[in-house]
C-alpha atoms as a PDB file:
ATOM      1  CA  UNK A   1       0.000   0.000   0.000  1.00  0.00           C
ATOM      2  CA  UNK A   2       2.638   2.146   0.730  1.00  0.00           C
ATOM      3  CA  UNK A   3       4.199   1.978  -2.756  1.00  0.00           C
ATOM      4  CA  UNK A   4       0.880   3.102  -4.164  1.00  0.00           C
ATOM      5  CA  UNK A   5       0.230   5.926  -2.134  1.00  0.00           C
ATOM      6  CA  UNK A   6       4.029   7.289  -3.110  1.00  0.00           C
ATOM      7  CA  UNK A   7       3.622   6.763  -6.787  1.00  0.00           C
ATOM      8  CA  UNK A   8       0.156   8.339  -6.510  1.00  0.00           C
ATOM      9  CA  UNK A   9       1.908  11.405  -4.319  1.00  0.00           C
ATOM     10  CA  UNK A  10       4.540  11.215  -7.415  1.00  0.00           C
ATOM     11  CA  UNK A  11       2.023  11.812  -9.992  1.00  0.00           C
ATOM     12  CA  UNK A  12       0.497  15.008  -8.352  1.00  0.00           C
ATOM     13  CA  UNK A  13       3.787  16.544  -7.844  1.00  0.00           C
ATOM     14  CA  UNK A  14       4.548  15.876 -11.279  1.00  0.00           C
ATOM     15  CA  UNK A  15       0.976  17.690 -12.399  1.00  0.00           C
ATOM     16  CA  UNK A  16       1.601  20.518 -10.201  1.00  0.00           C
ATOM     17  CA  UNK A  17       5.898  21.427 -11.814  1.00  0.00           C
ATOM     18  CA  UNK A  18       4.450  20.546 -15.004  1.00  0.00           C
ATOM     19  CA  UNK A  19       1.317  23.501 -14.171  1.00  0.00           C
ATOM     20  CA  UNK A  20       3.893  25.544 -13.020  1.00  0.00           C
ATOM     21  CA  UNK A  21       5.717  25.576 -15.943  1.00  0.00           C
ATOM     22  CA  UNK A  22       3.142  26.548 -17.956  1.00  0.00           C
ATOM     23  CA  UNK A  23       2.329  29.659 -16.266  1.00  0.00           C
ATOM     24  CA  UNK A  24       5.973  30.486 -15.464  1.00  0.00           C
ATOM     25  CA  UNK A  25       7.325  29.987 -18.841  1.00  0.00           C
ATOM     26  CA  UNK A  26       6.408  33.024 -21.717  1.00  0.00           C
ATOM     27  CA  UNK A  27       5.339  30.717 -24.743  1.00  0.00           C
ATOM     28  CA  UNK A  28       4.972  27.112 -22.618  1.00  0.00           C
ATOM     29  CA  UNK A  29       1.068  27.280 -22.203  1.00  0.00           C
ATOM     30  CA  UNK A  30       0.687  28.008 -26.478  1.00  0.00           C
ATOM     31  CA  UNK A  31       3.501  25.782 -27.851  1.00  0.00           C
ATOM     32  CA  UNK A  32       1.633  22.962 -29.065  1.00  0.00           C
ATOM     33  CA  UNK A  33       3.562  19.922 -29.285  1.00  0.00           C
ATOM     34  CA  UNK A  34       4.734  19.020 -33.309  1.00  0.00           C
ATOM     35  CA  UNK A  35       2.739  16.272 -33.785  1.00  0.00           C
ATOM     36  CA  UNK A  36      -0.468  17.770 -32.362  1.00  0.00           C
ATOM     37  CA  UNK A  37       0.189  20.728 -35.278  1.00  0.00           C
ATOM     38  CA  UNK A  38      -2.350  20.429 -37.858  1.00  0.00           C
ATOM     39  CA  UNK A  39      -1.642  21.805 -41.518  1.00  0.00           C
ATOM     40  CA  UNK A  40      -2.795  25.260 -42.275  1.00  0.00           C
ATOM     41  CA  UNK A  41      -3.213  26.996 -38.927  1.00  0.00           C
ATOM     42  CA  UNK A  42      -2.334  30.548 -38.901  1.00  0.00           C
ATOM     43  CA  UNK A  43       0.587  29.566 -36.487  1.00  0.00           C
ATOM     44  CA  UNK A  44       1.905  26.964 -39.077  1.00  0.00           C
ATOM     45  CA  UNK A  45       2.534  28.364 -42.795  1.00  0.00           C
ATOM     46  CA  UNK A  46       2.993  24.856 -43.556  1.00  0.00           C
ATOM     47  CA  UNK A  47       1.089  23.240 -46.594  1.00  0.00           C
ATOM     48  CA  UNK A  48      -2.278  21.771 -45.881  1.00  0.00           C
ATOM     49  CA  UNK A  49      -2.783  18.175 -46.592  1.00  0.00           C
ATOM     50  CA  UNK A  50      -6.076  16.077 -47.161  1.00  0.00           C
ATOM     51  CA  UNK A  51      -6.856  12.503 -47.231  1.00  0.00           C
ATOM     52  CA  UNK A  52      -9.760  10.485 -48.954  1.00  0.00           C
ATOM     53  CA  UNK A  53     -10.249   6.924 -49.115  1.00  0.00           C
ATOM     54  CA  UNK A  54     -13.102   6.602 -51.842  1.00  0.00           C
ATOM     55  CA  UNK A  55     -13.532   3.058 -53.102  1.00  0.00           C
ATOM     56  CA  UNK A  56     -11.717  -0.580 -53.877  1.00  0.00           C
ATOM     57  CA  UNK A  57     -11.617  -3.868 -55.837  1.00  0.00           C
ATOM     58  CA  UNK A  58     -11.366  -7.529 -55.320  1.00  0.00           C
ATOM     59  CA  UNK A  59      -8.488  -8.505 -58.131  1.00  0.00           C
ATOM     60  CA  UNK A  60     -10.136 -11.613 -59.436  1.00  0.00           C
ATOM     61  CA  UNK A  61      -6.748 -12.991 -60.330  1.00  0.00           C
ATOM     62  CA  UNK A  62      -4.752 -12.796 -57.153  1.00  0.00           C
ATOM     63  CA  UNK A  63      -7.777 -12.558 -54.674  1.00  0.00           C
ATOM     64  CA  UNK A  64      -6.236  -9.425 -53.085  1.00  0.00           C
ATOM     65  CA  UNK A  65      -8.602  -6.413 -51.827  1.00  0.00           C
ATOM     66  CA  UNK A  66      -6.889  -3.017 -53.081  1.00  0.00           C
ATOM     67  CA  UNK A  67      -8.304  -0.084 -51.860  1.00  0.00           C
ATOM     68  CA  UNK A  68      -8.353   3.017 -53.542  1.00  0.00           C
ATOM     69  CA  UNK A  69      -8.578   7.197 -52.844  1.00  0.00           C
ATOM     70  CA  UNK A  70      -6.964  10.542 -53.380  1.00  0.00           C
ATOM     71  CA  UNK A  71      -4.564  12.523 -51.009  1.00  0.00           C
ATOM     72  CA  UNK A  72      -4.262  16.558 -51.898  1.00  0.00           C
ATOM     73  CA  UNK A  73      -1.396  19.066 -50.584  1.00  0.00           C
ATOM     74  CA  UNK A  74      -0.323  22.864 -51.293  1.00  0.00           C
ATOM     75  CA  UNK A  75       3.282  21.838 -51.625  1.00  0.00           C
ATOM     76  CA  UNK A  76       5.229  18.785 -53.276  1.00  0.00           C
ATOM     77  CA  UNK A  77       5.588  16.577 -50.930  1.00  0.00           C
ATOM     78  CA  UNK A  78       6.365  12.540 -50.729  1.00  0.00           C
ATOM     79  CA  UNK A  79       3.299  11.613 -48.676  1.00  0.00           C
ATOM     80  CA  UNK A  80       2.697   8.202 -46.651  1.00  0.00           C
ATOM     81  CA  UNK A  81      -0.852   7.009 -46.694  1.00  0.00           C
ATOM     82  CA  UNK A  82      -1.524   4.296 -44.480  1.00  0.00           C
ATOM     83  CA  UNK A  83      -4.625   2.733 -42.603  1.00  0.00           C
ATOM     84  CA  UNK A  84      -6.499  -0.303 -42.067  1.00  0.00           C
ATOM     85  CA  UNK A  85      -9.725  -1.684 -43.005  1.00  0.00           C
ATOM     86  CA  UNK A  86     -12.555  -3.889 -41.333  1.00  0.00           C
ATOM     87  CA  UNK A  87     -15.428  -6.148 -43.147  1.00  0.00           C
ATOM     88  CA  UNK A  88     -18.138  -6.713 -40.380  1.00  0.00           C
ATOM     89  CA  UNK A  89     -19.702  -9.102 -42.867  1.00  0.00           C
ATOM     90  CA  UNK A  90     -16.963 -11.002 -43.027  1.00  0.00           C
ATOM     91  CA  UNK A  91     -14.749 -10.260 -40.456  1.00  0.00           C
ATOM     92  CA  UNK A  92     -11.465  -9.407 -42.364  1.00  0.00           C
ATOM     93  CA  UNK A  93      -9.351  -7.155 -41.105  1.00  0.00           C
ATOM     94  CA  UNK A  94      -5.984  -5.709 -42.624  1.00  0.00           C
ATOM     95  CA  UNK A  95      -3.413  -2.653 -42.828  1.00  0.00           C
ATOM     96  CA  UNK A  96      -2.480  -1.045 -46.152  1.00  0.00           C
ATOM     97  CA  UNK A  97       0.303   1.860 -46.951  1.00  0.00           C
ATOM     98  CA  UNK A  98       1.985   3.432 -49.968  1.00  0.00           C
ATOM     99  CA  UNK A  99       3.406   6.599 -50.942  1.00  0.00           C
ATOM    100  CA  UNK A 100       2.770   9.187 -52.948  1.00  0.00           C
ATOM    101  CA  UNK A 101       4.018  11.777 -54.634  1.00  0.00           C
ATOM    102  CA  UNK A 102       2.181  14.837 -53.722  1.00  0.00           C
ATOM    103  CA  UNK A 103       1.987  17.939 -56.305  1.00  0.00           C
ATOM    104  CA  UNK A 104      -0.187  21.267 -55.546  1.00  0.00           C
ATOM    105  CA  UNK A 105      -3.283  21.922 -57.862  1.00  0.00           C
ATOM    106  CA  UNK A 106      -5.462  19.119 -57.314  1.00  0.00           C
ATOM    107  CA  UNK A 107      -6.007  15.525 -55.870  1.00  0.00           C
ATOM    108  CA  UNK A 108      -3.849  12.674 -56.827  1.00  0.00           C
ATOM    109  CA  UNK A 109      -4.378   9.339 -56.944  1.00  0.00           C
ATOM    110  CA  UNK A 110      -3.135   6.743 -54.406  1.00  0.00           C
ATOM    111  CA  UNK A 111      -4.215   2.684 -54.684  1.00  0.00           C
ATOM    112  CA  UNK A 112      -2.976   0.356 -51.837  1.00  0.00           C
ATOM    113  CA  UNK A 113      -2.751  -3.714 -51.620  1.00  0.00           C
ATOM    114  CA  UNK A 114      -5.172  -4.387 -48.632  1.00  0.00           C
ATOM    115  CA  UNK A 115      -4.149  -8.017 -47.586  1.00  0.00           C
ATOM    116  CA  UNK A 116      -6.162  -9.816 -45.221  1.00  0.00           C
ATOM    117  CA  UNK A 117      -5.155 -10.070 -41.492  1.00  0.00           C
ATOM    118  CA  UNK A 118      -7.308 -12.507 -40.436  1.00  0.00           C
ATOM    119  CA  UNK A 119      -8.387 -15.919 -41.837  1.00  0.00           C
ATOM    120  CA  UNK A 120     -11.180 -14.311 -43.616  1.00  0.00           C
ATOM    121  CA  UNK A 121     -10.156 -12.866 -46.650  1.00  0.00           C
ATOM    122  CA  UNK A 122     -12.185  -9.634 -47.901  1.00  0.00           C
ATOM    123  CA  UNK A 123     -15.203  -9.678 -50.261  1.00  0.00           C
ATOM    124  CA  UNK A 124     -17.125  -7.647 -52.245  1.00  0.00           C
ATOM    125  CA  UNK A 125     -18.935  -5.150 -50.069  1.00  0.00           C
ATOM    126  CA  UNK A 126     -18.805  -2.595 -47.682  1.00  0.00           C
ATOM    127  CA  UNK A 127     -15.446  -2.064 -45.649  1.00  0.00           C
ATOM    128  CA  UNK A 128     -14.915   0.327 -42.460  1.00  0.00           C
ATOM    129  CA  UNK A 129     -11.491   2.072 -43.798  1.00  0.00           C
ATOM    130  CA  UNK A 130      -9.302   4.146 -41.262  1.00  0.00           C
ATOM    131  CA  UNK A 131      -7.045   6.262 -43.616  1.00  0.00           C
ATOM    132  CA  UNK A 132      -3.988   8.603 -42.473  1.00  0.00           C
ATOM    133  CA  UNK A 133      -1.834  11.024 -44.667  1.00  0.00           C
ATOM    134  CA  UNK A 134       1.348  11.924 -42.974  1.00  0.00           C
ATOM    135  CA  UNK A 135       4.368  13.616 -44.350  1.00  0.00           C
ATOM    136  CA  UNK A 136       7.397  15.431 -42.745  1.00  0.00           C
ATOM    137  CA  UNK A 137       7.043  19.325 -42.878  1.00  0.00           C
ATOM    138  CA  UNK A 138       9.594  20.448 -45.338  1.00  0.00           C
ATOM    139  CA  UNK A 139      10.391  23.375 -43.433  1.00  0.00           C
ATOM    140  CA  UNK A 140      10.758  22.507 -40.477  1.00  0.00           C
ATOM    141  CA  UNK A 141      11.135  18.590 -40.445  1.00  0.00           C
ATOM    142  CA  UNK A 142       8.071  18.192 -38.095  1.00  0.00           C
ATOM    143  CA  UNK A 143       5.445  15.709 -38.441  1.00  0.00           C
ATOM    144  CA  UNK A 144       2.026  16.044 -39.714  1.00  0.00           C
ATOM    145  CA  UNK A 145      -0.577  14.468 -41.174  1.00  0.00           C
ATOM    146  CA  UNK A 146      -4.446  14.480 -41.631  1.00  0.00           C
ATOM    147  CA  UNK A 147      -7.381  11.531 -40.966  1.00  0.00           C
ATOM    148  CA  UNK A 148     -10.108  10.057 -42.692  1.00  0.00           C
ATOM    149  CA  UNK A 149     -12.555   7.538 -41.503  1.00  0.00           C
ATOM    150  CA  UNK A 150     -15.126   6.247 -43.588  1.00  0.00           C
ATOM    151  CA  UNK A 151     -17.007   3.452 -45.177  1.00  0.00           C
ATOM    152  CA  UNK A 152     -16.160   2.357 -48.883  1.00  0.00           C
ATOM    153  CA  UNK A 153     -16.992  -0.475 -51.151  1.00  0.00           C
ATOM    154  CA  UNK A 154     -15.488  -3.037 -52.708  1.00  0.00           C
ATOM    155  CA  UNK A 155     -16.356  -4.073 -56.036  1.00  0.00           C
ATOM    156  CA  UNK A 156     -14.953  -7.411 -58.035  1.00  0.00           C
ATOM    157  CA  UNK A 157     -12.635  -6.967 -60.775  1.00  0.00           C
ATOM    158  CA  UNK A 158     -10.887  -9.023 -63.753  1.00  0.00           C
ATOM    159  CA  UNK A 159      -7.417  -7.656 -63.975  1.00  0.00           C
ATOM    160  CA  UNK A 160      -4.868  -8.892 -66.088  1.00  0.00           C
END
């Protein structure tokens, strides 16, 4: 009991330097840590970044879901888009990334390999996708990125 109640003690002391700091420090209460920075603020001239997943396919040849969307910027930038999907139906489940080359001026295209996770393997349908753009801020070499979630579906397709 003992061990608790000093940890616990610990953890308010902690609280109360880390309040103090904020109040005592000029700047410390508004500097929002880098990866909490969002594209496009007033207080970041950074470029703003989007992220869309907007559809799929089931390749008929190799079985694999690939899902499908566009990613936008203000500046060129290599952009990672990665996320993961869900088929209540079904219950697959998998993770998907690629990158892209972003260019200012309108959307660009980004397809992904969505392999299944789990022993169910995706059909056609709907599909819960979780989708994040991130990139490295050019300027100032801090991260940031942008979040989509919604639901897209998967159609079948013959590739060759």
């Amino acid at each position: 009991m003992g061990v608790l109640v000093r940890r616990a003690a610990a953890s308010v002391v902690v609280a109360s330097v880390v309040a103090a700091a904020a109040v005592a420090l000029p700047g410390a209460a508004s500097a929002a840590p880098a990866a909490e920075r969002a594209f496009g603020t007033t207080q970041d001239r950074s470029p703003e970044l989007g992220v869309e997943a907007t559809g799929g396919v089931i390749d008929g040849g190799s079985g694999y879901a690939i899902v499908d969307g566009i990613v936008s910027c203000t500046e060129a930038v290599a952009v990672r888009v990665s996320g993961s999907a869900v088929q209540f139906s079904t219950g697959a489940f998998g993770m998907f990334d690629a990158l892209v080359d972003c260019a200012p001026g309108g959307p660009v295209a980004w397809d992904a390999v969505l392999p299944h996770l789990t022993d169910a393997p995706f059909e056609p349908g709907e599909v819960g996708a979780s989708t994040r753009a991130s990139v490295v801020d050019p300027d100032d070499g801090s991260p940031v990125g942008a979040e989509q979630s919604t639901t897209v579906t998967l159609t079948f397709a013959l590739t060759g």
